[in-house]
N, C-alpha and C. Protein backbone atom coordinates (compact mmCIF):
# COMPACT_ATOMS: atom_id res chain seq x y z
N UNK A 1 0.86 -1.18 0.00
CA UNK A 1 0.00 0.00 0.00
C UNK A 1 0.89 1.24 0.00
N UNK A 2 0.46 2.29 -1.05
CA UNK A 2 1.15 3.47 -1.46
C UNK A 2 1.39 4.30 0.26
N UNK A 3 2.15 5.16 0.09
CA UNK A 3 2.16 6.21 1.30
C UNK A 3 0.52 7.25 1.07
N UNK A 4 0.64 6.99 0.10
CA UNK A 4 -0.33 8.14 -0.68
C UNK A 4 -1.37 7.33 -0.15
N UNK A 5 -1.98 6.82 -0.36
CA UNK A 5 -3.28 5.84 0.18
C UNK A 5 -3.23 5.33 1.46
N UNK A 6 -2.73 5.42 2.05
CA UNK A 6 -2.43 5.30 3.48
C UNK A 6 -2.69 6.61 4.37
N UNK A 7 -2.11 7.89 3.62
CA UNK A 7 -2.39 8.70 3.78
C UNK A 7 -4.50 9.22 3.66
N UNK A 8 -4.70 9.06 2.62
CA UNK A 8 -6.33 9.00 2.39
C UNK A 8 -7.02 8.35 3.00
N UNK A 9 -6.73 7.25 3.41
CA UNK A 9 -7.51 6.36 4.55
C UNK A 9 -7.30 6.66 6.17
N UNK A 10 -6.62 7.67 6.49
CA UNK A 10 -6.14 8.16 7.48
C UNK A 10 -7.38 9.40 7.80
N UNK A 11 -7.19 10.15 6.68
CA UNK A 11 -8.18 10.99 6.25
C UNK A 11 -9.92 10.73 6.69
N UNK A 12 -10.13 9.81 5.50
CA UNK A 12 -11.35 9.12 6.05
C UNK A 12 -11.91 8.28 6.93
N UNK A 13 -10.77 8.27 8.05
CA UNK A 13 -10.92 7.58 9.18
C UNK A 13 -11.50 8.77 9.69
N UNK A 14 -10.95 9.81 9.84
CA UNK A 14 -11.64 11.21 10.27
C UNK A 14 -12.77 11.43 10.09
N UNK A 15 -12.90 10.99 8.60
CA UNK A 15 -13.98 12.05 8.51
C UNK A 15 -15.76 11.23 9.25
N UNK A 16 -14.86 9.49 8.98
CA UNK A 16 -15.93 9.07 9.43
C UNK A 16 -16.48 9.24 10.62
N UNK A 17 -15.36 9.64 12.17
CA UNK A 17 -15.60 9.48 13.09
C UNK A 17 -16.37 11.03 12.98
N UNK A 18 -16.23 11.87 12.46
CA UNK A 18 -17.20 13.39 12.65
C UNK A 18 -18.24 12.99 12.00
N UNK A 19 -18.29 12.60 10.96
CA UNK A 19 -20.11 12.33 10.83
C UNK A 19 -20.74 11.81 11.52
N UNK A 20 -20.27 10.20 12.58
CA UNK A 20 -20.55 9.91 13.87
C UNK A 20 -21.14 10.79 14.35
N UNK A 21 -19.90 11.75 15.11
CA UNK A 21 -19.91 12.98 15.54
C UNK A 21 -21.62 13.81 15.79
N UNK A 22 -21.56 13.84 13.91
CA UNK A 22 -22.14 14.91 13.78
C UNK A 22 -23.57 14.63 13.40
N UNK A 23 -24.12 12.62 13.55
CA UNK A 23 -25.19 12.59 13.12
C UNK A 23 -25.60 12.41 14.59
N UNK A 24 -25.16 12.19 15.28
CA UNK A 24 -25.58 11.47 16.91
C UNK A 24 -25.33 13.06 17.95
N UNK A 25 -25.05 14.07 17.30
CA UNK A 25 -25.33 15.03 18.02
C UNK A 25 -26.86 15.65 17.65
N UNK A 26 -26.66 15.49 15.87
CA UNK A 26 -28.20 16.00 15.41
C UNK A 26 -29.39 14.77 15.67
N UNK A 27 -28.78 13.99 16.06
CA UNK A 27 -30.47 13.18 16.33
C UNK A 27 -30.61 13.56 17.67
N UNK A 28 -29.62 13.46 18.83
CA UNK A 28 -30.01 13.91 19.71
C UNK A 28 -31.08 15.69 19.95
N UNK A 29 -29.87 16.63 19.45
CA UNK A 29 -30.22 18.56 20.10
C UNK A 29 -31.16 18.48 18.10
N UNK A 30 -31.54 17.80 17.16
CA UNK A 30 -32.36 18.63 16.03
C UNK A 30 -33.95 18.77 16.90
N UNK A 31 -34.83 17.92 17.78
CA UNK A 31 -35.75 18.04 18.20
C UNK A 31 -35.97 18.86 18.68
N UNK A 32 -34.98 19.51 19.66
CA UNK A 32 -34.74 20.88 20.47
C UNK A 32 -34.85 21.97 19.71
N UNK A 33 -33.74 21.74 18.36
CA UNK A 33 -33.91 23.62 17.58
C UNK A 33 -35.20 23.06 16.94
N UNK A 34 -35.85 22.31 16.68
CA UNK A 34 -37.08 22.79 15.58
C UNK A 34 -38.36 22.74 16.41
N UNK A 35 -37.91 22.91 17.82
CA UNK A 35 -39.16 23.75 18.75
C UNK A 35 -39.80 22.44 19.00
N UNK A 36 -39.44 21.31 19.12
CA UNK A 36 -40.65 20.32 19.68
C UNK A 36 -39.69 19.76 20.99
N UNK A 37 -38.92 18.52 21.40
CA UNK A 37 -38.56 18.32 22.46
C UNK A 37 -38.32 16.57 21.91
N UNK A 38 -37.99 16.35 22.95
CA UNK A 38 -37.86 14.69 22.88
C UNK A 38 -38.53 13.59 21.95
N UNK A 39 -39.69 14.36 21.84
CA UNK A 39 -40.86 13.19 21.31
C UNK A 39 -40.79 14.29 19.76
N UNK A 40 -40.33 14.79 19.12
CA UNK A 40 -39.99 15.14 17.93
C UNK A 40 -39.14 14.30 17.19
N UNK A 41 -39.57 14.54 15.58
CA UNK A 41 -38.96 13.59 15.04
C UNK A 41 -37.82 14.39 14.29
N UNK A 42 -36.39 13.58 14.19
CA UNK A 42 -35.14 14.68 13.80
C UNK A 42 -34.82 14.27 12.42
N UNK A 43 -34.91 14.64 11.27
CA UNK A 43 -33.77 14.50 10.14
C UNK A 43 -33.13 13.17 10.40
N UNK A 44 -32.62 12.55 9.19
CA UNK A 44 -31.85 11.24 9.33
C UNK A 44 -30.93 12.07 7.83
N UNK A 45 -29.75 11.36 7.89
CA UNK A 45 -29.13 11.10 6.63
C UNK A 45 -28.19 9.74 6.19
N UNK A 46 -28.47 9.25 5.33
CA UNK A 46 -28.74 8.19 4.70
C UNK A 46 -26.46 7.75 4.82
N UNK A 47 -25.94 7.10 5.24
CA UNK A 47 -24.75 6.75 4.71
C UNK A 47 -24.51 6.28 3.03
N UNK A 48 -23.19 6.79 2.80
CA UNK A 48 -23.08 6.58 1.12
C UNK A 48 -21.60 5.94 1.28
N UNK A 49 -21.02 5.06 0.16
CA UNK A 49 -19.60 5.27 -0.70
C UNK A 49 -19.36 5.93 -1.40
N UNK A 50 -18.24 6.23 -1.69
CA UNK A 50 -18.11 6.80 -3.06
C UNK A 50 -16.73 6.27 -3.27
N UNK A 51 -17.07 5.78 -4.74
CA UNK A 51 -15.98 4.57 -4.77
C UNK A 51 -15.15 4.80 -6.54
N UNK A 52 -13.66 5.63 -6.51
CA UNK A 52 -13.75 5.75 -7.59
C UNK A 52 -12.81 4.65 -8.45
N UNK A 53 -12.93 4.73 -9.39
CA UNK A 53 -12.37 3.55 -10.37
C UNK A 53 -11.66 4.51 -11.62
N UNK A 54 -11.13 4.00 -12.57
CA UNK A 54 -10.28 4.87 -13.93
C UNK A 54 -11.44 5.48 -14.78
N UNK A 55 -12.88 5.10 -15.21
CA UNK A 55 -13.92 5.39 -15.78
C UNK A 55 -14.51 5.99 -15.54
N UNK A 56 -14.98 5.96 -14.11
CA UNK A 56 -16.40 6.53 -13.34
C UNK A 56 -15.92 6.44 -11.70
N UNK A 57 -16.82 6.80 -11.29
CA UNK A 57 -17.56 7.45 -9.79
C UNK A 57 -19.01 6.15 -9.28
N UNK A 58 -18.71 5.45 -8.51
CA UNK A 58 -19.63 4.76 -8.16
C UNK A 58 -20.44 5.54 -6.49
N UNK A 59 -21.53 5.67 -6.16
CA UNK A 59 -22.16 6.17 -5.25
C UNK A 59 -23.08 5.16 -4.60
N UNK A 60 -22.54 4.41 -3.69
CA UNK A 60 -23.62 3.54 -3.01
C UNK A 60 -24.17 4.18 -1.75
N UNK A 61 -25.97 4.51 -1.80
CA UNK A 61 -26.46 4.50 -0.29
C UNK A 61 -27.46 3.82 0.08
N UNK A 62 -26.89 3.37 1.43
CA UNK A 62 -28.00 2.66 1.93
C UNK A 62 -29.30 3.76 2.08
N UNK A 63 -30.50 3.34 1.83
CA UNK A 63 -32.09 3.57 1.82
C UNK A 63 -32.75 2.89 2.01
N UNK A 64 -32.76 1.98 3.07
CA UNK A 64 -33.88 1.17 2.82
C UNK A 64 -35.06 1.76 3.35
N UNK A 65 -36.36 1.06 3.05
CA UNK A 65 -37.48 1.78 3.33
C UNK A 65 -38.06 3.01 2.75
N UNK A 66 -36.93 3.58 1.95
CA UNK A 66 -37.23 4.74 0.94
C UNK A 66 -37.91 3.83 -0.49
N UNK A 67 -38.90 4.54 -1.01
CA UNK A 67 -39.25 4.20 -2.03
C UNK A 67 -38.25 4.85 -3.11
N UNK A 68 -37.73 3.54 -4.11
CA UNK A 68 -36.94 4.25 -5.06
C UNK A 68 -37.71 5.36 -5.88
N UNK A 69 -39.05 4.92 -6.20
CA UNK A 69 -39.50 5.94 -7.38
C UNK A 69 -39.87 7.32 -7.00
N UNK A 70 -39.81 7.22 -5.68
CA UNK A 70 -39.92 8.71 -4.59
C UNK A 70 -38.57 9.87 -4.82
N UNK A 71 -37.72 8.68 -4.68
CA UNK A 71 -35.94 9.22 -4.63
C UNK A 71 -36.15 10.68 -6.01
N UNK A 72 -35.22 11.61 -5.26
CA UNK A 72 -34.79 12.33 -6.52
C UNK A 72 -33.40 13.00 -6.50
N UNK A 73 -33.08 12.32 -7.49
CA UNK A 73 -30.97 12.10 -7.73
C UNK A 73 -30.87 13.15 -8.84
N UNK A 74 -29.83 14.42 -8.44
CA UNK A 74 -29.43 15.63 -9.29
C UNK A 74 -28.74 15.52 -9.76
N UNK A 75 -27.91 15.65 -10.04
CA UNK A 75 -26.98 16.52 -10.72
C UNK A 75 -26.59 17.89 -11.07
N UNK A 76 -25.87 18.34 -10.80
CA UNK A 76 -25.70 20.44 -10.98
C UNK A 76 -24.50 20.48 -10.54
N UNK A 77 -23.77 21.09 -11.73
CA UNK A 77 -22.19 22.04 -11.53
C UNK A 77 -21.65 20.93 -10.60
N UNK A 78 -21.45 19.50 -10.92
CA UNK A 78 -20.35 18.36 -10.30
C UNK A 78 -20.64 18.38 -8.68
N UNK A 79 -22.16 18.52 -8.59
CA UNK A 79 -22.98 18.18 -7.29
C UNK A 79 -23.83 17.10 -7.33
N UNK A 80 -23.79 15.89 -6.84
CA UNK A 80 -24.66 14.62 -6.99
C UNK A 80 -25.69 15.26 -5.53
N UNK A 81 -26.96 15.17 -5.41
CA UNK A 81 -27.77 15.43 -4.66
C UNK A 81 -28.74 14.50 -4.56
N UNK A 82 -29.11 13.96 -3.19
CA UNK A 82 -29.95 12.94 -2.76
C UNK A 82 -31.37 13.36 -2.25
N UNK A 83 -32.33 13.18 -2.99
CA UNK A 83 -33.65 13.71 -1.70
C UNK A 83 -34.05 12.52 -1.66
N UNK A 84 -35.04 12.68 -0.45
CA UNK A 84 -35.93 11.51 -0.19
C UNK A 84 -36.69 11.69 0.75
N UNK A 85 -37.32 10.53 1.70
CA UNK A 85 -38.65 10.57 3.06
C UNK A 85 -38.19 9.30 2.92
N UNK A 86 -37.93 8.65 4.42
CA UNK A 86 -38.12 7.15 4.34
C UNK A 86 -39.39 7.22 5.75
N UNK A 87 -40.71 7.04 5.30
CA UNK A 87 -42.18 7.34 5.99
C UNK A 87 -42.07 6.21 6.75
N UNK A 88 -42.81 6.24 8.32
CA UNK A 88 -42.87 5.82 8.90
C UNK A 88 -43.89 4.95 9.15
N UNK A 89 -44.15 3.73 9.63
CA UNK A 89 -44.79 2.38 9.26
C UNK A 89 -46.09 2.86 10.17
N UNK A 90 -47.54 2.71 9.79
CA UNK A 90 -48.88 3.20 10.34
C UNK A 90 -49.20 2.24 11.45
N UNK A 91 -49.62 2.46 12.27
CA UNK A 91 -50.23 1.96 14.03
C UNK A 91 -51.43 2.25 13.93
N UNK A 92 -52.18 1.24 14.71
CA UNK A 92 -53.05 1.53 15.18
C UNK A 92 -53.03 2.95 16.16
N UNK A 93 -53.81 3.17 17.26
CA UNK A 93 -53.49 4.66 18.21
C UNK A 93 -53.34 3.82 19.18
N UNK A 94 -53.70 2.61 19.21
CA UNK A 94 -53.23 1.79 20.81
C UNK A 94 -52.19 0.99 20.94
N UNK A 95 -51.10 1.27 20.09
CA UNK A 95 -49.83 1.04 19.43
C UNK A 95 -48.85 2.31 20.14
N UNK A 96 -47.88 1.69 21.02
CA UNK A 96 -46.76 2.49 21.60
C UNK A 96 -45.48 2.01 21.53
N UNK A 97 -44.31 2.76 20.79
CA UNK A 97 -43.08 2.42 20.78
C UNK A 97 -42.53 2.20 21.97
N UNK A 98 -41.67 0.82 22.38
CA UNK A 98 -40.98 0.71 23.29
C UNK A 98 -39.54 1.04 23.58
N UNK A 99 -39.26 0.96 21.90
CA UNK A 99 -37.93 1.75 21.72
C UNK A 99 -38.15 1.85 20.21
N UNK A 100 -37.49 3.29 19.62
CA UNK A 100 -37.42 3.58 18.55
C UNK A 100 -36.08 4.21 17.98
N UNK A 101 -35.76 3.26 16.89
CA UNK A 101 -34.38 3.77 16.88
C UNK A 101 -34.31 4.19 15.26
N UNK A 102 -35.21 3.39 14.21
CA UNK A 102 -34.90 3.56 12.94
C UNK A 102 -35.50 4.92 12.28
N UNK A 103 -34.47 5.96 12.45
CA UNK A 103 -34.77 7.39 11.79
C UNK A 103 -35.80 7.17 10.50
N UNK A 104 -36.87 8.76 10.04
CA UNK A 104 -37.62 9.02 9.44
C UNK A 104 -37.83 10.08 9.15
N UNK A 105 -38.59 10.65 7.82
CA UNK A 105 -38.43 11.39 7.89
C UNK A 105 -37.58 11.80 6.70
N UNK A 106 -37.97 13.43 6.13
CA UNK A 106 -36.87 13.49 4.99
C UNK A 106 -35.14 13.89 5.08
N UNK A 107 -34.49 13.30 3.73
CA UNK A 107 -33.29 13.76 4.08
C UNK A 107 -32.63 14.37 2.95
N UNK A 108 -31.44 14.64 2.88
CA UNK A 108 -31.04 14.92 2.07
C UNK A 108 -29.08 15.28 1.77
N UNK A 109 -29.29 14.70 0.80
CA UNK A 109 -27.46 14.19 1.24
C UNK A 109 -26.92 15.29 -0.13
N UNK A 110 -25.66 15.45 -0.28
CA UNK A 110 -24.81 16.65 -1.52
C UNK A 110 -23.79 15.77 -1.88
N UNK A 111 -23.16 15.60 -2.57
CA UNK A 111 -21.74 14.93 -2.72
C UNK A 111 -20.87 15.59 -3.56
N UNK A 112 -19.78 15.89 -3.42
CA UNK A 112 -19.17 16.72 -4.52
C UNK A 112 -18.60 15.96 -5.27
N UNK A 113 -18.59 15.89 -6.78
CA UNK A 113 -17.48 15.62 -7.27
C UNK A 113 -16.68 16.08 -8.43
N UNK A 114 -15.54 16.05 -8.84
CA UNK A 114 -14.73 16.66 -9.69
C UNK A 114 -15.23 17.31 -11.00
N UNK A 115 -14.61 18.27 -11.61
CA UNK A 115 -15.19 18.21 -12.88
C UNK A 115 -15.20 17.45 -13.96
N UNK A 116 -13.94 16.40 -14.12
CA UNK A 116 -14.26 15.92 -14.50
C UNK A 116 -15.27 14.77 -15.23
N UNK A 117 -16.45 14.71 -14.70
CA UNK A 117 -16.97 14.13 -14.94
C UNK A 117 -18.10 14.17 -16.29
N UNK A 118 -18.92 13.11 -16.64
CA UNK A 118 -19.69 13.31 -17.62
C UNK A 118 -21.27 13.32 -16.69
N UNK A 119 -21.56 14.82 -17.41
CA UNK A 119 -23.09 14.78 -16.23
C UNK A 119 -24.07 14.23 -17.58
N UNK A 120 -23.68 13.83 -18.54
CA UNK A 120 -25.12 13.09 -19.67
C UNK A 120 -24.93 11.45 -19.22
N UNK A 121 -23.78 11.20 -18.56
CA UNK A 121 -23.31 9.56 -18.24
C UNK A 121 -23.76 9.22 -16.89
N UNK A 122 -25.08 9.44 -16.76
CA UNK A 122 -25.36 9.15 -15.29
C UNK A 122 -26.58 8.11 -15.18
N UNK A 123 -26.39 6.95 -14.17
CA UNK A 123 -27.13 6.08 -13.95
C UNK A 123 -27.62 5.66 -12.68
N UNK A 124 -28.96 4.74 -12.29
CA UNK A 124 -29.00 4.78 -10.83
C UNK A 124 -30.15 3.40 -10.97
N UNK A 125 -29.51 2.59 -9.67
CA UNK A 125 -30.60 1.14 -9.94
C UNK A 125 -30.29 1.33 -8.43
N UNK A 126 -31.78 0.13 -7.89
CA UNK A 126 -31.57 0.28 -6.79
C UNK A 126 -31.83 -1.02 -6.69
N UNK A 127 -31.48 -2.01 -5.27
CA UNK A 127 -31.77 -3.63 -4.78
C UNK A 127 -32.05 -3.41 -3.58
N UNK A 128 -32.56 -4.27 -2.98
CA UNK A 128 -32.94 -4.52 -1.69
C UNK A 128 -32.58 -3.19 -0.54
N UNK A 129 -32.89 -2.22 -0.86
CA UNK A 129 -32.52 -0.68 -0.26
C UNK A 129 -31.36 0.03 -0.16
N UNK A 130 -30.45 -0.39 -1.25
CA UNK A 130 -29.25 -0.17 -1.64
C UNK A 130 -29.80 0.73 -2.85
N UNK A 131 -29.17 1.52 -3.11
CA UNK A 131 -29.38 2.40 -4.12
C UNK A 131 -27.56 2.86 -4.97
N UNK A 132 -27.60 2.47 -6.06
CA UNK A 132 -25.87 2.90 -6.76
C UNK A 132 -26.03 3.53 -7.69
N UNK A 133 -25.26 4.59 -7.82
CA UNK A 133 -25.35 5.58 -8.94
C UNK A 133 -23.96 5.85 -9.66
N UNK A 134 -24.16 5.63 -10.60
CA UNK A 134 -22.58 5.53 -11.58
C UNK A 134 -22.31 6.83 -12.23
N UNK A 135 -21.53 7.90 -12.09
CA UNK A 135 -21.42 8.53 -12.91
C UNK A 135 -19.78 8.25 -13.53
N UNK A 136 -20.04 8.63 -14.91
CA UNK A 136 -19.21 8.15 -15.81
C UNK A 136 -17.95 10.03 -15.86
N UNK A 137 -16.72 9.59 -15.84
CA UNK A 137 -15.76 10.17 -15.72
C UNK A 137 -15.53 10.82 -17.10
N UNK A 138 -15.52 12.00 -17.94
CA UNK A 138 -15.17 12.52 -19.04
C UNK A 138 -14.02 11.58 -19.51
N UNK A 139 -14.03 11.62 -21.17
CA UNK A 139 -13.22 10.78 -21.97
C UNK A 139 -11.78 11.61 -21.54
N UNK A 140 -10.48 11.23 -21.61
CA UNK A 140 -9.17 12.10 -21.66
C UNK A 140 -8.88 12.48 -19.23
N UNK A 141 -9.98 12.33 -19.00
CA UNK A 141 -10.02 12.38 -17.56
C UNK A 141 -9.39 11.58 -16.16
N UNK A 142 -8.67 10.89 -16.99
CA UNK A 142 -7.93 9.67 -16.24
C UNK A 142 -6.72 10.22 -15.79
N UNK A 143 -5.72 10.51 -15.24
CA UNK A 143 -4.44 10.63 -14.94
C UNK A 143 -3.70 9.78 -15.85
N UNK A 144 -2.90 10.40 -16.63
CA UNK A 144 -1.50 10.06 -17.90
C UNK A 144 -0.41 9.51 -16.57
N UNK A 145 0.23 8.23 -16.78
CA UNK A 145 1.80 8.64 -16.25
C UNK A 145 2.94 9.04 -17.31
N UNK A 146 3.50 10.08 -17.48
CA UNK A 146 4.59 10.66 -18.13
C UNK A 146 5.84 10.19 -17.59
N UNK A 147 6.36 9.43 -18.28
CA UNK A 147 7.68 8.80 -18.24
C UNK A 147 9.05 10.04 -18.13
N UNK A 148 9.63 9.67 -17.17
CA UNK A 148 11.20 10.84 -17.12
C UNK A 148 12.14 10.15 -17.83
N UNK A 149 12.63 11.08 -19.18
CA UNK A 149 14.03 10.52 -19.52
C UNK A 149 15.20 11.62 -18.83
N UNK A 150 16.01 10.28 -19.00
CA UNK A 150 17.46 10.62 -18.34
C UNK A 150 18.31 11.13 -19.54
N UNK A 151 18.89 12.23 -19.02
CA UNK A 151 19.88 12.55 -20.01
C UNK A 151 21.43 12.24 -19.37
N UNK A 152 22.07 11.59 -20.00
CA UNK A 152 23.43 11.38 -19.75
C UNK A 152 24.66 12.35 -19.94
N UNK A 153 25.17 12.86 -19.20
CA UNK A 153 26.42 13.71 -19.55
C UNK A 153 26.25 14.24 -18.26
């Protein structure tokens, strides 16, 4: 393994532990700022990959419980954008949670990516609440390696 990639996974060790961070602070204090309290329901956001290869940009997120044909996947100025609602399952009224843990509710995720890319090369299937979205990398967009010659003397 490169220094260079060792380095990046160092990175996204970070970044994962702040989204931790930063989703388990907003499920806890979002009920609080949007004026309801405990028994309010908070925003969820959906975990993704993003997985790149020499061609394309692969985007896996988990959704389950989201209806795919609900989903609406953007594109704008090398911004992939996620909306959605994953709605919450109907009760009777003499029906009480004993514990509730699986977030609801709409969300909405951004992803940046390079310019390179081709925004007419974009695709999206979804399986068992997995959802992957391929966008395809502009032709000439790959990294060249340029060979060093040696000059002797």
């Amino acid at each position: 393994m490169s220094s260079e990639s060792q380095r990046w996974r160092g990175y996204q060790l970070f970044d994962d532990v702040r989204h931790e961070v930063e989703e388990t602070l907003r499920r806890i204090f979002a009920p609080y700022a949007e004026g309801g309290g405990p028994v309010a329901k908070a925003k969820w956001t959906p975990r993704i990959d993003v997985i790149e290869s020499d061609t394309a940009y692969t985007i896996v997120a988990d959704l389950p419980g989201v209806d795919p044909a609900s989903l609406e996947i953007t594109l704008h100025q090398g911004t992939l954008t996620l909306r959605g609602e994953r709605r919450a399952e109907s009760f009777d009224s003499t029906t009480q949670y004993r514990q509730h843990e699986r977030p609801e509710g709409t969300f909405e995720r951004h992803i940046s990516l390079p310019e390179a890319i081709d925004a007419e090369a974009v695709s999206a299937r979804s399986r068992w609440g997995v959802v992957t979205i391929q966008v395809a990398k502009k032709p000439g967009a790959t990294p060249r390696r340029i060979s060093v010659t040696v000059d002797e003397g």
